[in-house]
N, C-alpha and C. Protein backbone atom coordinates (compact mmCIF):
# COMPACT_ATOMS: atom_id res chain seq x y z
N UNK A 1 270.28 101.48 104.97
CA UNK A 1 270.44 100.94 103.63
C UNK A 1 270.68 99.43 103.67
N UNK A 2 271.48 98.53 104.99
CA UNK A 2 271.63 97.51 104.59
C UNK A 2 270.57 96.83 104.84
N UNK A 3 269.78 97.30 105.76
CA UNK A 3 268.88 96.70 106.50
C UNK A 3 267.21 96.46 105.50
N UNK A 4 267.15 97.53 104.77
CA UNK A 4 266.05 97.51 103.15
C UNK A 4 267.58 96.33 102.55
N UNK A 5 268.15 96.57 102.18
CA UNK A 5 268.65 95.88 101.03
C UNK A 5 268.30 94.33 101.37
N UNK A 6 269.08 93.51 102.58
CA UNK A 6 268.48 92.73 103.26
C UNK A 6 267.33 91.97 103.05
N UNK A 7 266.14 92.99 103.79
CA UNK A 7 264.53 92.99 103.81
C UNK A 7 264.62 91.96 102.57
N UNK A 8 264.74 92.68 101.62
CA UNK A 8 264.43 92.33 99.99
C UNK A 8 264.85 91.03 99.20
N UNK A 9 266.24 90.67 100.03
CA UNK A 9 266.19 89.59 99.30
C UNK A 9 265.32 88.34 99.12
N UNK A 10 265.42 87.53 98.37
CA UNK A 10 265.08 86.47 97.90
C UNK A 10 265.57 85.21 98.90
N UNK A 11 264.89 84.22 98.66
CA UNK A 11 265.68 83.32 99.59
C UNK A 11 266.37 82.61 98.98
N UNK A 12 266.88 82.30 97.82
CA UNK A 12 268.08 82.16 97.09
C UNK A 12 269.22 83.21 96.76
N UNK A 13 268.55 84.18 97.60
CA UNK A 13 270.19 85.48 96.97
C UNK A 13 270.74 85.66 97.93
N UNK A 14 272.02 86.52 97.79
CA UNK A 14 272.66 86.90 99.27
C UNK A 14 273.11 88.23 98.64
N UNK A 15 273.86 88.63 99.96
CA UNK A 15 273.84 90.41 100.39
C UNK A 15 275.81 89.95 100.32
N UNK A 16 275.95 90.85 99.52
CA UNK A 16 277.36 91.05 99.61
C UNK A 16 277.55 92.56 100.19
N UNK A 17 278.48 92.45 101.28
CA UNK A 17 278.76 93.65 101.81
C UNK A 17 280.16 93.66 101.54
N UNK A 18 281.24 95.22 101.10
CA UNK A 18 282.63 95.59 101.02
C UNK A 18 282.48 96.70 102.28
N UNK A 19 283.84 96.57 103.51
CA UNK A 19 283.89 97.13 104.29
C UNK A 19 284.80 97.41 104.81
N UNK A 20 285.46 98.98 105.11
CA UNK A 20 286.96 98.73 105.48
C UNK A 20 287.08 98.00 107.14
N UNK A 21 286.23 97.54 107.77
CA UNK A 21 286.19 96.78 109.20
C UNK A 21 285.58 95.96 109.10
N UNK A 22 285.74 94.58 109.76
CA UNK A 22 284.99 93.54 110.15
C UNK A 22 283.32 94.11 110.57
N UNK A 23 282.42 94.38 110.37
CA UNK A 23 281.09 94.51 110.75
C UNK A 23 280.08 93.43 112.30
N UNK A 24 280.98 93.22 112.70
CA UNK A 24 280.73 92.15 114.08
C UNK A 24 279.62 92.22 114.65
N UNK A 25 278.90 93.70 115.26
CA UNK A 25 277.61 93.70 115.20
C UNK A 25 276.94 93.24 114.40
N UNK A 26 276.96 93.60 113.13
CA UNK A 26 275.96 93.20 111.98
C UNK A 26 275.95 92.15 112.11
N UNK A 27 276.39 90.79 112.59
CA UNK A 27 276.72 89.77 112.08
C UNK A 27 275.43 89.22 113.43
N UNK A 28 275.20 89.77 114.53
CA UNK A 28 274.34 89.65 115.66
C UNK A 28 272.92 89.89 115.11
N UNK A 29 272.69 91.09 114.57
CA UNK A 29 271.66 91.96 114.15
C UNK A 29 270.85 91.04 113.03
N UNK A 30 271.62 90.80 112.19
CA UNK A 30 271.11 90.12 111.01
C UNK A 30 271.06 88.40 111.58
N UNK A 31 271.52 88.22 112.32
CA UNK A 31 271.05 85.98 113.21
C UNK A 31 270.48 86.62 113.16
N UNK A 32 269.93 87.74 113.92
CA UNK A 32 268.59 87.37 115.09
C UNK A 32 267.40 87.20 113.57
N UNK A 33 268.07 87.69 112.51
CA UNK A 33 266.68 88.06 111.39
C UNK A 33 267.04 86.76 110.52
N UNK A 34 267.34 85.94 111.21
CA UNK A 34 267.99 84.24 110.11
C UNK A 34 268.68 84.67 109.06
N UNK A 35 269.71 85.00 109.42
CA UNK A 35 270.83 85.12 108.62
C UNK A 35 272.32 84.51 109.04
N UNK A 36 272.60 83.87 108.23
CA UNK A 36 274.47 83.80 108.62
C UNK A 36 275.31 84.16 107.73
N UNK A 37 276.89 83.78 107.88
CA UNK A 37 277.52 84.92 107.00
C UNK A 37 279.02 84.31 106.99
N UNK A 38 279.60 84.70 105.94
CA UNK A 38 280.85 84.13 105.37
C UNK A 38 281.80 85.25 105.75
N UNK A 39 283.00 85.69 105.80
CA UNK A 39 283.79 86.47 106.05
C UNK A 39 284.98 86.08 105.32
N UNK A 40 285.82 87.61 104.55
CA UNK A 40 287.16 87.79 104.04
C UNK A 40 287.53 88.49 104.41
N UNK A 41 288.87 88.97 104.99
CA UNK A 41 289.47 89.89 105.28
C UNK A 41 290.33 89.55 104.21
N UNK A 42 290.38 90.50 103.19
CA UNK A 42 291.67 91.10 102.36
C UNK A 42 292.55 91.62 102.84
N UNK A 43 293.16 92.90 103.69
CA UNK A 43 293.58 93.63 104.28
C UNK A 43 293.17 93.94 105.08
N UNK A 44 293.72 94.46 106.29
CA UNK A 44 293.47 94.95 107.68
C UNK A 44 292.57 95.71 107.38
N UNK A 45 292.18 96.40 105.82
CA UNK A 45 290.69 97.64 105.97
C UNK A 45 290.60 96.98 104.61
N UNK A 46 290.04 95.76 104.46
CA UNK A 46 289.20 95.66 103.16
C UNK A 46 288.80 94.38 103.46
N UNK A 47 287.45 94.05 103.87
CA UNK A 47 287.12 92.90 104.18
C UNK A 47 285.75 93.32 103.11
N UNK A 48 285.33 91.86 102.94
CA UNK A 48 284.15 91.23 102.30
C UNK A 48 283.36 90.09 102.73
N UNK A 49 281.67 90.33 103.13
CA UNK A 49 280.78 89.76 104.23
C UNK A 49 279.58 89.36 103.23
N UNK A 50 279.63 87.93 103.13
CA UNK A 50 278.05 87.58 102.83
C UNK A 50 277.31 86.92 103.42
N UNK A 51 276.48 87.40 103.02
CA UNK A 51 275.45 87.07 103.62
C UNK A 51 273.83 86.73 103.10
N UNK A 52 273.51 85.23 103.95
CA UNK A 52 272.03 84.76 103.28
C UNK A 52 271.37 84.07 104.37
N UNK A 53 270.18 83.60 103.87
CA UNK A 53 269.47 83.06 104.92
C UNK A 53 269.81 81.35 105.24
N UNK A 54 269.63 81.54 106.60
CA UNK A 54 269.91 80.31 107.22
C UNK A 54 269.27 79.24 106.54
N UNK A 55 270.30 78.03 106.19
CA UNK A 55 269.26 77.05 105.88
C UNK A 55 269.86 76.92 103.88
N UNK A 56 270.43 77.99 103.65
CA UNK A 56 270.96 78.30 101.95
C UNK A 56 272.52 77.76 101.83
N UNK A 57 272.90 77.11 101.19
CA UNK A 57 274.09 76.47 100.76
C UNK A 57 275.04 77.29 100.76
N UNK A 58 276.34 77.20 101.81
CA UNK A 58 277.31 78.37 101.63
C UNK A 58 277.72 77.81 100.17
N UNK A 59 278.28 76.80 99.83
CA UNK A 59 279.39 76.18 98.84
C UNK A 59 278.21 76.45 97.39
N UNK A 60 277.19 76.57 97.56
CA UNK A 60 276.35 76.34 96.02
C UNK A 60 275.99 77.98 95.88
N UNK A 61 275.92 79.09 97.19
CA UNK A 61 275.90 80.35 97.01
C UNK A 61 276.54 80.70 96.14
N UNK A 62 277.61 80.73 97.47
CA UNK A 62 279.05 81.30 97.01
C UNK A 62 280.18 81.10 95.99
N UNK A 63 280.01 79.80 95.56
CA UNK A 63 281.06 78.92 94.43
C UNK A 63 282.25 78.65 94.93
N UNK A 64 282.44 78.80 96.32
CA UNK A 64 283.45 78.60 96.70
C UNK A 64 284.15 77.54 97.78
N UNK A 65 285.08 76.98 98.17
CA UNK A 65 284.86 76.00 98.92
C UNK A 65 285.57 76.36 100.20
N UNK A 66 285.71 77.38 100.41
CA UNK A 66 285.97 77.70 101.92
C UNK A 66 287.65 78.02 102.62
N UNK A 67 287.83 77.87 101.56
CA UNK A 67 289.34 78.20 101.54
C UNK A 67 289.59 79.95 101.81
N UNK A 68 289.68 80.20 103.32
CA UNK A 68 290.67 81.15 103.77
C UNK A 68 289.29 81.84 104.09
N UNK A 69 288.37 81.55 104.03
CA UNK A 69 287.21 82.45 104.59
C UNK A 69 287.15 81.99 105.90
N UNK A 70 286.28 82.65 106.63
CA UNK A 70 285.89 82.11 108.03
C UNK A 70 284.42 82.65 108.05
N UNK A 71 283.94 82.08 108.78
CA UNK A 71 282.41 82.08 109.21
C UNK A 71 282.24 81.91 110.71
């Protein structure tokens, strides 16, 4: 499922993933397909992962300026 959802986007959109674990593979799987990716951990089991194609504005994506995320 993430991997069609992915496929599909646009090169202005991104893939928001909710996950109770960090997804660390995914984060390998999807470079190799030009992708990079923002990271939240809310809680030890509630993190939130986006993700877009390399080369796309984290700060004009996301609206956000980077405060407490990591990448």
């Amino acid at each position: 499922m993430i991997m069609d959802a992915v496929h599909g986007l646009r090169p202005d959109q991104v893939f928001v993933l909710r996950a109770p674990f960090e997804p660390v593979p995914l984060y390998t799987v999807l470079g190799k397909r030009g992708f990079v990716h923002w990271a939240e951990s809310r809680a030890a089991d509630d993190w939130t992962i986006w993700f877009w194609r390399e080369g796309e504005s984290r700060t004009g994506r996301l609206g956000r300026s980077g405060s407490g995320l990591s990448n």
